[in-house]
Protein backbone atom coordinates (compact mmCIF):
# COMPACT_ATOMS: atom_id res chain seq x y z
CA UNK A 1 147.65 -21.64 5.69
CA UNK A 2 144.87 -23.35 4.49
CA UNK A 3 144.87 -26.19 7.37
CA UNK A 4 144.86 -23.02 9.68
CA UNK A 5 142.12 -21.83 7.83
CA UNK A 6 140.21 -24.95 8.38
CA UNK A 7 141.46 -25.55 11.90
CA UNK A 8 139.97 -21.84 12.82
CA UNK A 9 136.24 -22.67 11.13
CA UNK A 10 135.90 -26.00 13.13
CA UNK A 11 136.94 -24.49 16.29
CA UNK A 12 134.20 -21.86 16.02
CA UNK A 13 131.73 -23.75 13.91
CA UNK A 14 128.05 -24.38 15.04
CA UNK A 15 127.51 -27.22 13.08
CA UNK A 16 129.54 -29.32 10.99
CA UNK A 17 129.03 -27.53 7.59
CA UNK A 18 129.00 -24.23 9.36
CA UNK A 19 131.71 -21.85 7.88
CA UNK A 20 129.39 -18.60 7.64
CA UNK A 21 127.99 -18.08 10.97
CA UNK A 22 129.17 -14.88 12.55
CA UNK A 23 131.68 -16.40 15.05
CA UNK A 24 133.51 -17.96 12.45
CA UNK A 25 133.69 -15.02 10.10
CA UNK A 26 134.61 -12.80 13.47
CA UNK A 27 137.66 -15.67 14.06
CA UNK A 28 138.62 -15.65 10.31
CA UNK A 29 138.85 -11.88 10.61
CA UNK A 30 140.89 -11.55 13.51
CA UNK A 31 143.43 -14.07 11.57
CA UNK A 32 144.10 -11.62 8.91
CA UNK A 33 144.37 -8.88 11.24
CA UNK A 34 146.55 -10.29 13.04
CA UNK A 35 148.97 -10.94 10.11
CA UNK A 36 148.47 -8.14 8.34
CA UNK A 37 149.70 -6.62 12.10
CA UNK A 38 152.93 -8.35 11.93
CA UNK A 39 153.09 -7.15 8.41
CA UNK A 40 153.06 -3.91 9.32
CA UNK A 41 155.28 -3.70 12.17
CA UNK A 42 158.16 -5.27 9.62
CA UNK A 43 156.91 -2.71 6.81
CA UNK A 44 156.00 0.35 8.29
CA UNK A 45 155.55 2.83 5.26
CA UNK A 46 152.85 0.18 3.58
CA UNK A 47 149.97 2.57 3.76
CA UNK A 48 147.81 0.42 1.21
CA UNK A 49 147.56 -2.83 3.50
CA UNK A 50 147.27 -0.39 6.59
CA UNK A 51 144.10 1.15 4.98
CA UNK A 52 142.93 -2.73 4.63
CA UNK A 53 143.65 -3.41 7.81
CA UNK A 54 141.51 -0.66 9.59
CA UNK A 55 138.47 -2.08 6.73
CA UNK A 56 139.17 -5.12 8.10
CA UNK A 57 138.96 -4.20 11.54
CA UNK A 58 135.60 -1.89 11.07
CA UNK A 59 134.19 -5.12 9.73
CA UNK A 60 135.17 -7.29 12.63
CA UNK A 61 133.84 -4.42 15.05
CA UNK A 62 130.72 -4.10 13.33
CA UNK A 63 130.16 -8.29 13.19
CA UNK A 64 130.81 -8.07 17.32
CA UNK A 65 128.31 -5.30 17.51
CA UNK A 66 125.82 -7.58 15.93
CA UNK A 67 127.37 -10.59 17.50
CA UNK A 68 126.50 -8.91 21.28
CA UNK A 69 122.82 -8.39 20.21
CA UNK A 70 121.82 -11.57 19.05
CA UNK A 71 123.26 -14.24 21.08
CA UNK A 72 125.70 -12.08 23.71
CA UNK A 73 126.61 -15.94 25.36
CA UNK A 74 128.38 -16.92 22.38
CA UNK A 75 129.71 -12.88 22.13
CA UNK A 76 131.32 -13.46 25.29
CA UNK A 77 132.98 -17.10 24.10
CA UNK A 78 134.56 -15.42 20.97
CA UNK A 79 135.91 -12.68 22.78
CA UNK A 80 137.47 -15.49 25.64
CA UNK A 81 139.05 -17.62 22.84
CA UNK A 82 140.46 -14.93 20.50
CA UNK A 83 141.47 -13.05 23.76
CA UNK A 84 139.59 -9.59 22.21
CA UNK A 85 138.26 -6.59 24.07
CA UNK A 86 135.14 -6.05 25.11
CA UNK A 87 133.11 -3.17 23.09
C-alpha cells in the first residue's frame, strides 16, 4: 500500500516535494473511499467505517468545492483522472 500511496502523490504532485497540495489530498481521499467502498459492500452491517466513509467523503467534497474556486483548470484534471463527478 505504501508504493500506491506514493505512486498516487507523484501522479498529482505540483512539484517534486509536493504531497499537501489540494489535488493530492483530493486523490489520497478518493483512495480510501474507494476501499473503504469495497469494504462495505463485503460487510454490510459495519456502521462505524460507513459513518467514516461519509466524513471522508464530506471532506473530499468540501476540498473540490475549494479546488473549483481557486484554480478550476486543475479542478477539471482531478476530476478527468480520478473519473469523479462534477459538483
Amino acid at each position: 500500500m505504501p508504493s500506491e500511496k506514493q505512486d498516487t502523490i507523484k501522479k498529482f504532485a505540483i512539484h517534486e516535494n509536493d504531497t499537501g497540495s489540494t489535488s493530492v489530498q483530493i486523490a489520497l481521499l478518493t483512495n480510501r473511499i474507494n476501499l473503504l467502498t469495497n469494504h462495505l459492500n463485503v460487510h454490510k452491517k459495519d456502521f462505524s467505517t460507513r459513518r467514516s466513509l461519509l466524513k471522508l467523503a464530506g471532506q473530499r467534497r468540501k476540498m473540490m468545492k475549494y479546488l473549483n474556486r481557486k484554480d478550476p483548470q486543475n479542478y477539471k484534471k482531478v476530476i478527468e483522472e480520478l473519473d469523479l463527478r462534477a459538483l
